[in-house]
Structures are given as C-alpha cells and as structure tokens.
N, C-alpha and C. Protein backbone atom coordinates (compact mmCIF):
# COMPACT_ATOMS: atom_id res chain seq x y z
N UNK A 1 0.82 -1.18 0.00
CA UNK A 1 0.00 0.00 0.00
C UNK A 1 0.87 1.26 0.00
N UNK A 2 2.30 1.37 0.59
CA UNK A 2 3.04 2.41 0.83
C UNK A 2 3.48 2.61 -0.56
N UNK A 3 3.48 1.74 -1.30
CA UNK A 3 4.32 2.42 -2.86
C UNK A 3 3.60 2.33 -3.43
N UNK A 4 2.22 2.07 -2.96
CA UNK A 4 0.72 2.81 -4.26
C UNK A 4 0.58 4.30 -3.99
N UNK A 5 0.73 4.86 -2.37
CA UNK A 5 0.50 5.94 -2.09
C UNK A 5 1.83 6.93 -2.75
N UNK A 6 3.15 6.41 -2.76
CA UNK A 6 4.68 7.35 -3.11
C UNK A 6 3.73 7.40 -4.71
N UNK A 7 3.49 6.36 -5.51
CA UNK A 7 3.52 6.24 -6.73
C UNK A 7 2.28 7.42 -7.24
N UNK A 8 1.40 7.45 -6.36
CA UNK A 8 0.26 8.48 -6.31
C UNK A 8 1.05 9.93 -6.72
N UNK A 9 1.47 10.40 -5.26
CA UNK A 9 2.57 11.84 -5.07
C UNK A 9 3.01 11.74 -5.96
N UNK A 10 4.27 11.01 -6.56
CA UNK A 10 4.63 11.41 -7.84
C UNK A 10 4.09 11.45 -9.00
N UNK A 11 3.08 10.97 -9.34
CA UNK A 11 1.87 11.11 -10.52
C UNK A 11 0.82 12.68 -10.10
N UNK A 12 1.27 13.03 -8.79
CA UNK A 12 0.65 14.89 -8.47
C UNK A 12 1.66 15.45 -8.75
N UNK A 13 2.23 14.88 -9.05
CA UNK A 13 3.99 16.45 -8.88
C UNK A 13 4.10 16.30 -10.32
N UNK A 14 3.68 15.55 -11.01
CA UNK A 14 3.56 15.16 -12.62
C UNK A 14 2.86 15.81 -13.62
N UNK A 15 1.56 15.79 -12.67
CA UNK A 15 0.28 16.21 -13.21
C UNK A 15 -0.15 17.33 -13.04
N UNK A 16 0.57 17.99 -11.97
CA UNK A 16 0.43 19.15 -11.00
C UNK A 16 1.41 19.97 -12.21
N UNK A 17 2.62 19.63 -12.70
CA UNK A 17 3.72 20.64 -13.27
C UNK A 17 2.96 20.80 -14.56
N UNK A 18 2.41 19.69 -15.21
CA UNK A 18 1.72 19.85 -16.55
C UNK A 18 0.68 20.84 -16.36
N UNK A 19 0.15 20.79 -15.95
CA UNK A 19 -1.27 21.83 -14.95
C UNK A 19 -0.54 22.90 -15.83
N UNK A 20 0.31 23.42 -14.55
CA UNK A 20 0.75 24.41 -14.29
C UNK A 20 1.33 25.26 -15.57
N UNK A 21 1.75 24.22 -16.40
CA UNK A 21 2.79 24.60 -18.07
C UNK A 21 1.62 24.61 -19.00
N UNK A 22 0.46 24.44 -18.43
CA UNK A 22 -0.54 24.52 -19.30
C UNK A 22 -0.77 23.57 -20.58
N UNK A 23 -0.18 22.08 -20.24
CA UNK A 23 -0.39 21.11 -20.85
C UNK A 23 -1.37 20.50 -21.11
N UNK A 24 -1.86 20.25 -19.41
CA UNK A 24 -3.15 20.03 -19.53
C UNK A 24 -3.93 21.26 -18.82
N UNK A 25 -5.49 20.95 -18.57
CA UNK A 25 -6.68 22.48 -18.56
C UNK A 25 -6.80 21.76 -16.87
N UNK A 26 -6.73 20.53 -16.68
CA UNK A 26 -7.19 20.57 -15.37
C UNK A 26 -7.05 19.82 -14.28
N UNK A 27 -6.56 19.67 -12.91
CA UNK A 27 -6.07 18.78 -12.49
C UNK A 27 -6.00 19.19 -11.23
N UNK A 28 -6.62 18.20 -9.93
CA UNK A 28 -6.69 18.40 -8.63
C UNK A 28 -5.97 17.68 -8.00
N UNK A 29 -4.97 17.86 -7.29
CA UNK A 29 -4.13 17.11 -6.33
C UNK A 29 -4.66 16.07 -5.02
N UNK A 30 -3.96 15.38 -5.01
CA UNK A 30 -4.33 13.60 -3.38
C UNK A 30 -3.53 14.63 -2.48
N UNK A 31 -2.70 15.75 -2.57
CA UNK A 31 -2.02 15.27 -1.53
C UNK A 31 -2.87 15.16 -0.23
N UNK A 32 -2.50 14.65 0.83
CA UNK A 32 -3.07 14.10 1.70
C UNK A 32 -4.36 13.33 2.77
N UNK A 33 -4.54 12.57 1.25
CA UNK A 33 -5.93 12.19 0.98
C UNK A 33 -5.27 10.52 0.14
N UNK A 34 -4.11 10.25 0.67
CA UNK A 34 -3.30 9.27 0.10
C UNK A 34 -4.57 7.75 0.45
N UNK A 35 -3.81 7.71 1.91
CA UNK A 35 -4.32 6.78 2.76
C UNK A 35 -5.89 6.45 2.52
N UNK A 36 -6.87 7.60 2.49
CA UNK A 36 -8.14 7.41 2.28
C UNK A 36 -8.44 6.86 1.13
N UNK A 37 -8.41 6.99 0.23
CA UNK A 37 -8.29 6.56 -1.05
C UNK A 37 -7.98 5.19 -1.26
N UNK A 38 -6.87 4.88 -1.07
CA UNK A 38 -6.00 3.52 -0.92
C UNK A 38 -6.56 2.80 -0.24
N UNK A 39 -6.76 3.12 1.43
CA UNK A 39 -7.15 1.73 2.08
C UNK A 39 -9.13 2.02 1.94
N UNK A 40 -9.22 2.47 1.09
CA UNK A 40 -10.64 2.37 1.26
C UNK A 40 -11.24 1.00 0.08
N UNK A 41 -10.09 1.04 -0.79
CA UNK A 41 -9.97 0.11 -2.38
C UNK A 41 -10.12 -1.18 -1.36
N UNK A 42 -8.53 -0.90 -0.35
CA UNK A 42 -8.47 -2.47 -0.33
C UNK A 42 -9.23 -2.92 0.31
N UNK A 43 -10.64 -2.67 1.15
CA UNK A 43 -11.71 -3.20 1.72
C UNK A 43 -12.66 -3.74 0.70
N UNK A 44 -12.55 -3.44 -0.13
CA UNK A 44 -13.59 -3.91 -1.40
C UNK A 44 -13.27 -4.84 -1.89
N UNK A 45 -14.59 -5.84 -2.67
CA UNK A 45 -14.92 -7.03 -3.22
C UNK A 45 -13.98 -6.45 -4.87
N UNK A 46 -13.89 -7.59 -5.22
CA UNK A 46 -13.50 -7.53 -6.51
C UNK A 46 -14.54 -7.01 -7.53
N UNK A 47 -15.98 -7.90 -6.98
CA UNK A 47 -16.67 -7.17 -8.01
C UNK A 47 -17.70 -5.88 -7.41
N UNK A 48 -17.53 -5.27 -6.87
CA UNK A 48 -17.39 -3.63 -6.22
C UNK A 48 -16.92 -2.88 -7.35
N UNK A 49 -17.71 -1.58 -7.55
CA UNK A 49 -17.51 -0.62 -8.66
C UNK A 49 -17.42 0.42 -7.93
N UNK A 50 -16.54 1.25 -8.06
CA UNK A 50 -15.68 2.57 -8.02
C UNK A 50 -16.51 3.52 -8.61
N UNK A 51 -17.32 4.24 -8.36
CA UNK A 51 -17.08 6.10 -9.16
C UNK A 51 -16.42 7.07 -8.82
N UNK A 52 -15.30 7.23 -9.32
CA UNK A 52 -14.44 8.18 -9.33
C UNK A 52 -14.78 9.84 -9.03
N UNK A 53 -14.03 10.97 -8.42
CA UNK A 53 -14.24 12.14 -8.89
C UNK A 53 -12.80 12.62 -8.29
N UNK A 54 -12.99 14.00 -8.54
CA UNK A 54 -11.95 14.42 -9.19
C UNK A 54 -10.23 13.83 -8.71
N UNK A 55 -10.66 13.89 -7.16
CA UNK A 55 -9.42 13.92 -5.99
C UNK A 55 -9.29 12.74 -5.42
N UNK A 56 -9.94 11.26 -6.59
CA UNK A 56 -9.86 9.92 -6.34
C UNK A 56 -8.59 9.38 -7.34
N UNK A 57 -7.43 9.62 -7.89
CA UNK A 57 -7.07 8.84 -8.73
C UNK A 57 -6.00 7.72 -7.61
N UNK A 58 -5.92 7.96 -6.37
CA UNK A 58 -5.35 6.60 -6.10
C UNK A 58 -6.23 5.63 -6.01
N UNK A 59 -7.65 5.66 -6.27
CA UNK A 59 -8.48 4.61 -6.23
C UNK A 59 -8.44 4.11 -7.92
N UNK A 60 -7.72 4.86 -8.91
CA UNK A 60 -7.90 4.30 -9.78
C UNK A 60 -6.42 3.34 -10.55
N UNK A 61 -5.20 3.99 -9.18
CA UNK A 61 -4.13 2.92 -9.65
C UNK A 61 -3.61 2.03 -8.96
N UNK A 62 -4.71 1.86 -7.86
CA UNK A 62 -4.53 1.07 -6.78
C UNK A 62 -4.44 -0.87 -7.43
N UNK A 63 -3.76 -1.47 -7.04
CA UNK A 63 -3.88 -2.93 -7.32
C UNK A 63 -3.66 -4.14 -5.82
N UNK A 64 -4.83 -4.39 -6.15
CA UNK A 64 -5.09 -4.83 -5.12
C UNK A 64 -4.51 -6.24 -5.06
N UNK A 65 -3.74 -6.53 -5.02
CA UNK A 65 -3.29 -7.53 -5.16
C UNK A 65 -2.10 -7.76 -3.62
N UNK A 66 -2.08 -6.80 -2.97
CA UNK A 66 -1.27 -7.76 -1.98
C UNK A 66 -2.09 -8.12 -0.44
C-alpha cells in the first residue's frame, strides 16, 4: 500500500507541473488524501464498482493484489 500511495505523489507532482505549463486544462491534487483513497480500495470485493471524482485517482491505480 506504501508504494501505491509514493507512486500516487509522484503522478501529483507530474500532473500538477503539466497543470501548471498549461499542458493540460485541469487537475486536482491527493495530496493528503493518500491513505483514504487507498485503504478504502483495499476493503472492497473484486466485483465492487468505483465512481471516481476528481481527488480519487489513487483509487484508480490502486492494485489490489497484496
């Protein structure tokens, strides 16, 4: 779970600089909203569906697998 959450932060400091260079139009930061996100995935069934918004993307690169 600790290197889904690092892997998160660095996909904001990523997404956050593109933002900013006006790469991309729009983009809201996890920071510290790691943990919530993450261990909220790994309580869920496999077949459990996610709706996303804006300040969820560690729920969307989370792998649940350990």
């Amino acid at each position: 779970m600790h290197e889904t959450m690092v892997t998160l932060n660095v996909m904001d400091k990523i997404m956050y600089d593109a933002q900013r260079q006006g790469r991309i139009s729009f983009y809201m930061t996890n920071h510290g909203e790691e943990a919530a996100q993450i261990g909220s995935v790994a309580a869920l069934h496999p077949e459990d569906l996610i709706w996303g918004q804006y300040r969820e993307a560690g729920t969307a690169i989370t792998n649940r697998a350990w």
